[in-house]
Protein backbone atom coordinates (compact mmCIF):
# COMPACT_ATOMS: atom_id res chain seq x y z
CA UNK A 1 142.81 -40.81 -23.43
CA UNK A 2 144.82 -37.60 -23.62
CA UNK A 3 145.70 -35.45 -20.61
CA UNK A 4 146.14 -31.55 -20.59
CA UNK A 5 147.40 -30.06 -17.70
CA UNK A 6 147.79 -26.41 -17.45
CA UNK A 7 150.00 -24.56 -15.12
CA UNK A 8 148.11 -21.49 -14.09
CA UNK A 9 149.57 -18.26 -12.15
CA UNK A 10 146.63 -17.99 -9.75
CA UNK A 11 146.62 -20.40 -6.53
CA UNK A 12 144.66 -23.42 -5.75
CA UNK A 13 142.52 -21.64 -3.64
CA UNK A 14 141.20 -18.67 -6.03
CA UNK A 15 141.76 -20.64 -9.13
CA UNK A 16 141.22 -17.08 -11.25
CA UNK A 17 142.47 -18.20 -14.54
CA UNK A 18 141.09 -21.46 -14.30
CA UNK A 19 137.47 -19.83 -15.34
CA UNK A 20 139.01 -17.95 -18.10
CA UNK A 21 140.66 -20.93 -19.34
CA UNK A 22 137.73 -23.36 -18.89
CA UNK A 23 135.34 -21.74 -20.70
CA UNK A 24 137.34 -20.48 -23.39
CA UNK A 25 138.20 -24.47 -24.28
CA UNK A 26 134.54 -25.34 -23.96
CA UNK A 27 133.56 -22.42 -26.61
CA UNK A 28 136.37 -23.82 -29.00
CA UNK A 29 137.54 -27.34 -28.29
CA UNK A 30 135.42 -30.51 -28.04
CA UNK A 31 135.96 -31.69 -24.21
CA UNK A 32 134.28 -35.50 -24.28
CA UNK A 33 135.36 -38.35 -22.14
CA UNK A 34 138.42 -38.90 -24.26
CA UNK A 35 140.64 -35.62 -22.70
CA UNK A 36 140.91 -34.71 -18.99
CA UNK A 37 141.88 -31.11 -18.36
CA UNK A 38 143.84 -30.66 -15.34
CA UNK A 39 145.40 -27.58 -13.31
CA UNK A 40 149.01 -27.01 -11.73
CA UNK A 41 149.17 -24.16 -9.91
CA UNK A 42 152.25 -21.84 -9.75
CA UNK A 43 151.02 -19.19 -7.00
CA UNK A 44 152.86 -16.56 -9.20
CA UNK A 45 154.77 -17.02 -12.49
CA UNK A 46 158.02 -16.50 -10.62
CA UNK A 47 157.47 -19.95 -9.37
CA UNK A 48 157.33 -21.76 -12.44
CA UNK A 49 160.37 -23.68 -12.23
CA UNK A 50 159.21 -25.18 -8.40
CA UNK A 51 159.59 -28.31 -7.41
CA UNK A 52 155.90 -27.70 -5.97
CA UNK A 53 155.07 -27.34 -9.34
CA UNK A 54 156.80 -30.06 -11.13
CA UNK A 55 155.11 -32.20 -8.68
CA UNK A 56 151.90 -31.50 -9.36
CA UNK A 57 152.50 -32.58 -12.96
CA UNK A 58 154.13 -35.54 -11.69
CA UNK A 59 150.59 -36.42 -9.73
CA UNK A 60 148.57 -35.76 -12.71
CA UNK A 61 150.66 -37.58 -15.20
CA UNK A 62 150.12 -40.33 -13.00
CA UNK A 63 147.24 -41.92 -15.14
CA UNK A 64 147.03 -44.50 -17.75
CA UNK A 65 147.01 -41.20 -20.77
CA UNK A 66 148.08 -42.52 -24.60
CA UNK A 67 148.84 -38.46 -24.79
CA UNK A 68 150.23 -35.70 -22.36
CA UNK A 69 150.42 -31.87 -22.74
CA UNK A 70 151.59 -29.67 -20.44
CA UNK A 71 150.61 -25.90 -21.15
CA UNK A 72 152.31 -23.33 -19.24
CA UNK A 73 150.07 -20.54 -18.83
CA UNK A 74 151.12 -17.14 -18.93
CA UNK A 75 150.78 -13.20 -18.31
CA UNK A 76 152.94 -11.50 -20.15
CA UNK A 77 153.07 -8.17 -18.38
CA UNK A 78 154.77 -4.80 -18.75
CA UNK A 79 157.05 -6.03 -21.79
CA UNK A 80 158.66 -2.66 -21.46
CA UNK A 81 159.89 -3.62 -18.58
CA UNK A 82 163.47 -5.20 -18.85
CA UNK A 83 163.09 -7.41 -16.02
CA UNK A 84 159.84 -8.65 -17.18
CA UNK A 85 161.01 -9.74 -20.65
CA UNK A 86 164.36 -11.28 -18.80
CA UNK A 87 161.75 -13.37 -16.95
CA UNK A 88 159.02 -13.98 -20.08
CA UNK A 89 162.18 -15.24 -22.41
CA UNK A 90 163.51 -18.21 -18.99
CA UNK A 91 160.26 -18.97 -18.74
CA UNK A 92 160.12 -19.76 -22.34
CA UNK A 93 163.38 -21.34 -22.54
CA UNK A 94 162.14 -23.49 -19.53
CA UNK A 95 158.98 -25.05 -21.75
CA UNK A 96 161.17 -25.22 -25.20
CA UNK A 97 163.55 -27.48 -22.82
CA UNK A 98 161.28 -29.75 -21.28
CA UNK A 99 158.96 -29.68 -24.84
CA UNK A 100 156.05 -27.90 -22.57
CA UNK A 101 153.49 -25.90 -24.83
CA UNK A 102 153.37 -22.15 -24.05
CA UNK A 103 150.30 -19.56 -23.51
CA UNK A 104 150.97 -15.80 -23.25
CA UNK A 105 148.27 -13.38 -22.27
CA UNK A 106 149.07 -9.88 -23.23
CA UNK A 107 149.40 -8.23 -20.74
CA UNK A 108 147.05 -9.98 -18.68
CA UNK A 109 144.25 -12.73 -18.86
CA UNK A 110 141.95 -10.75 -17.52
CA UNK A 111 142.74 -7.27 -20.18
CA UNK A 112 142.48 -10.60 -22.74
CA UNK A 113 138.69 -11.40 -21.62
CA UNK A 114 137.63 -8.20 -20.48
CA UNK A 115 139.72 -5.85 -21.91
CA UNK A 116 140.45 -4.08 -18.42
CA UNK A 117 143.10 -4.00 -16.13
CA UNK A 118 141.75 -5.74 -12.63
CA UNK A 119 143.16 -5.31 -9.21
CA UNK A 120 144.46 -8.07 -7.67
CA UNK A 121 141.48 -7.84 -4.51
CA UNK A 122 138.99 -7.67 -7.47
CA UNK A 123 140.05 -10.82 -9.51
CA UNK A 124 138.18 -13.72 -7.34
CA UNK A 125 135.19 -11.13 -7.87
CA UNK A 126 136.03 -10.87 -12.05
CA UNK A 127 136.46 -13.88 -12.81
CA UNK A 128 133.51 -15.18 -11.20
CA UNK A 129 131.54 -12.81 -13.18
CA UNK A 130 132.85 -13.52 -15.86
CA UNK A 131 131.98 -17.74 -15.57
CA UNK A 132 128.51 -17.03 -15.08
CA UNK A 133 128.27 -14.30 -18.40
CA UNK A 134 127.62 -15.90 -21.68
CA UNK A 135 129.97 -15.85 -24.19
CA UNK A 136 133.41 -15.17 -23.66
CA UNK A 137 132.83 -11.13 -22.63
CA UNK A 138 135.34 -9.25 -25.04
CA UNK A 139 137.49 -12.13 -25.96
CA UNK A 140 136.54 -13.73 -29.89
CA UNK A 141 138.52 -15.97 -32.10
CA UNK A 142 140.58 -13.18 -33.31
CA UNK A 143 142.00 -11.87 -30.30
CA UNK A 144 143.21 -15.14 -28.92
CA UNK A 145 144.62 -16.42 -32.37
CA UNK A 146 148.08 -13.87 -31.95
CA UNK A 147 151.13 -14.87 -33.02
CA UNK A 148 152.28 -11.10 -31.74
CA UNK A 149 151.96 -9.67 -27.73
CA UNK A 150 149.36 -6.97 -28.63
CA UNK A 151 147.35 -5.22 -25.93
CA UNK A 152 144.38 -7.79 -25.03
CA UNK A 153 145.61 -10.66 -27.14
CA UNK A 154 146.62 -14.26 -26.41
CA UNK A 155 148.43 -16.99 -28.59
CA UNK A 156 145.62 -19.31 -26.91
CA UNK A 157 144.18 -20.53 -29.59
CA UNK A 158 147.03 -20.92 -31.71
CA UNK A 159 148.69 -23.29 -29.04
CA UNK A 160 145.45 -25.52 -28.55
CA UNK A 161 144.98 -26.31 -32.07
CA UNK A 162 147.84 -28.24 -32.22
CA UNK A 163 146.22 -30.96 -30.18
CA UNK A 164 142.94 -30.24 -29.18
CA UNK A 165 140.27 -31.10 -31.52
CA UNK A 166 138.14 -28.27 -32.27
CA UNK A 167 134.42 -27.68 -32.56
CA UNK A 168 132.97 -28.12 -36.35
C-alpha cells in the first residue's frame, strides 16, 4: 500500500486546500484501496519546519505502507517580494534535504483553480464552492503541468506523476 501525505498551509479546522487538492487527484490519479491520501497541516507556510508538523507525519507514517511520499504543499506568493523568495528557496532546501516532494501554486491555490485572488474570510466560503462545482473550475491539465511560477499555474501535476498512477 502506498501512503501520500500532504502538508497543506490551511489548518485542520478549515482544511481550504484540502478540497482543491482532493479533487484535483481524483480528476487525474487513480485513488483505489492500494494509496491512502493523508493531510499535515502547517497553519501557515512559515511553519513548515515545526515540530507540530513533523509529528503529524510521524503519526501517519505510522502504518504498515511498502511506499511513502511526503508532498509539501505550497503558495508561492508575491515572488517579487525578496522576503518571499528567501522563504520559497528554505522551504525548498528543507524538502530537497529530507527527499520530500514539492508543490508550488503560483501565486496562490486558489488564483490556480479559480483564477482570482480570495480574501482570507472568503476562502472556507471558496473552496467549498468550489468541491461541490464540477470539474476543476478554471484549472485543466495545462495549467497545473508548469515547470515555471506563471500567474495561475502549479507544478501539481508534474510532481504527482512521478508516483501516482494516472487515469487511462
Amino acid at each position: 500500500m502506498k501512503l501520500v501525505v500532504f502538508c497543506v498551509e490551511t489548518d485542520k479546522k478549515a482544511q481550504t486546500d484540502n478540497k482543491y487538492i482532493d479533487k484535483a487527484i481524483r480528476e487525474f490519479y487513480v485513488i483505489d484501496n492500494n494509496i491512502k491520501i493523508a493531510y499535515a497541516y502547517m497553519n501557515g507556510k512559515g511553519n513548515y519546519n515545526k515540530k507540530s508538523v513533523a509529528l503529524q507525519i510521524k503519526r501517519h507514517f505510522s502504518g504498515d505502507f511498502d511506499e511513502k511520499h511526503v508532498v509539501y504543499c505550497i503558495d508561492a506568493d508575491d515572488i517579487a517580494d525578496g522576503d518571499v523568495i528567501d522563504q520559497n528557496r528554505k522551504i525548498k532546501e528543507f524538502c530537497d534535504e529530507l527527499n520530500y516532494h514539492l508543490i508550488w501554486f503560483f501565486r496562490d491555490i486558489e488564483e490556480v483553480f479559480l483564477h482570482k485572488r480570495v480574501n482570507r474570510s472568503e476562502k472556507l466560503a471558496e473552496s467549498d464552492k468550489f468541491r461541490r462545482t464540477k470539474g476543476l473550475c478554471k484549472a485543466t491539465q495545462n495549467t497545473l503541468s508548469s515547470n515555471h511560477e506563471n500567474p495561475k499555474h502549479s507544478n501539481f501535476l508534474c510532481v504527482l506523476d512521478h508516483f501516482m498512477e494516472k487515469h487511462v
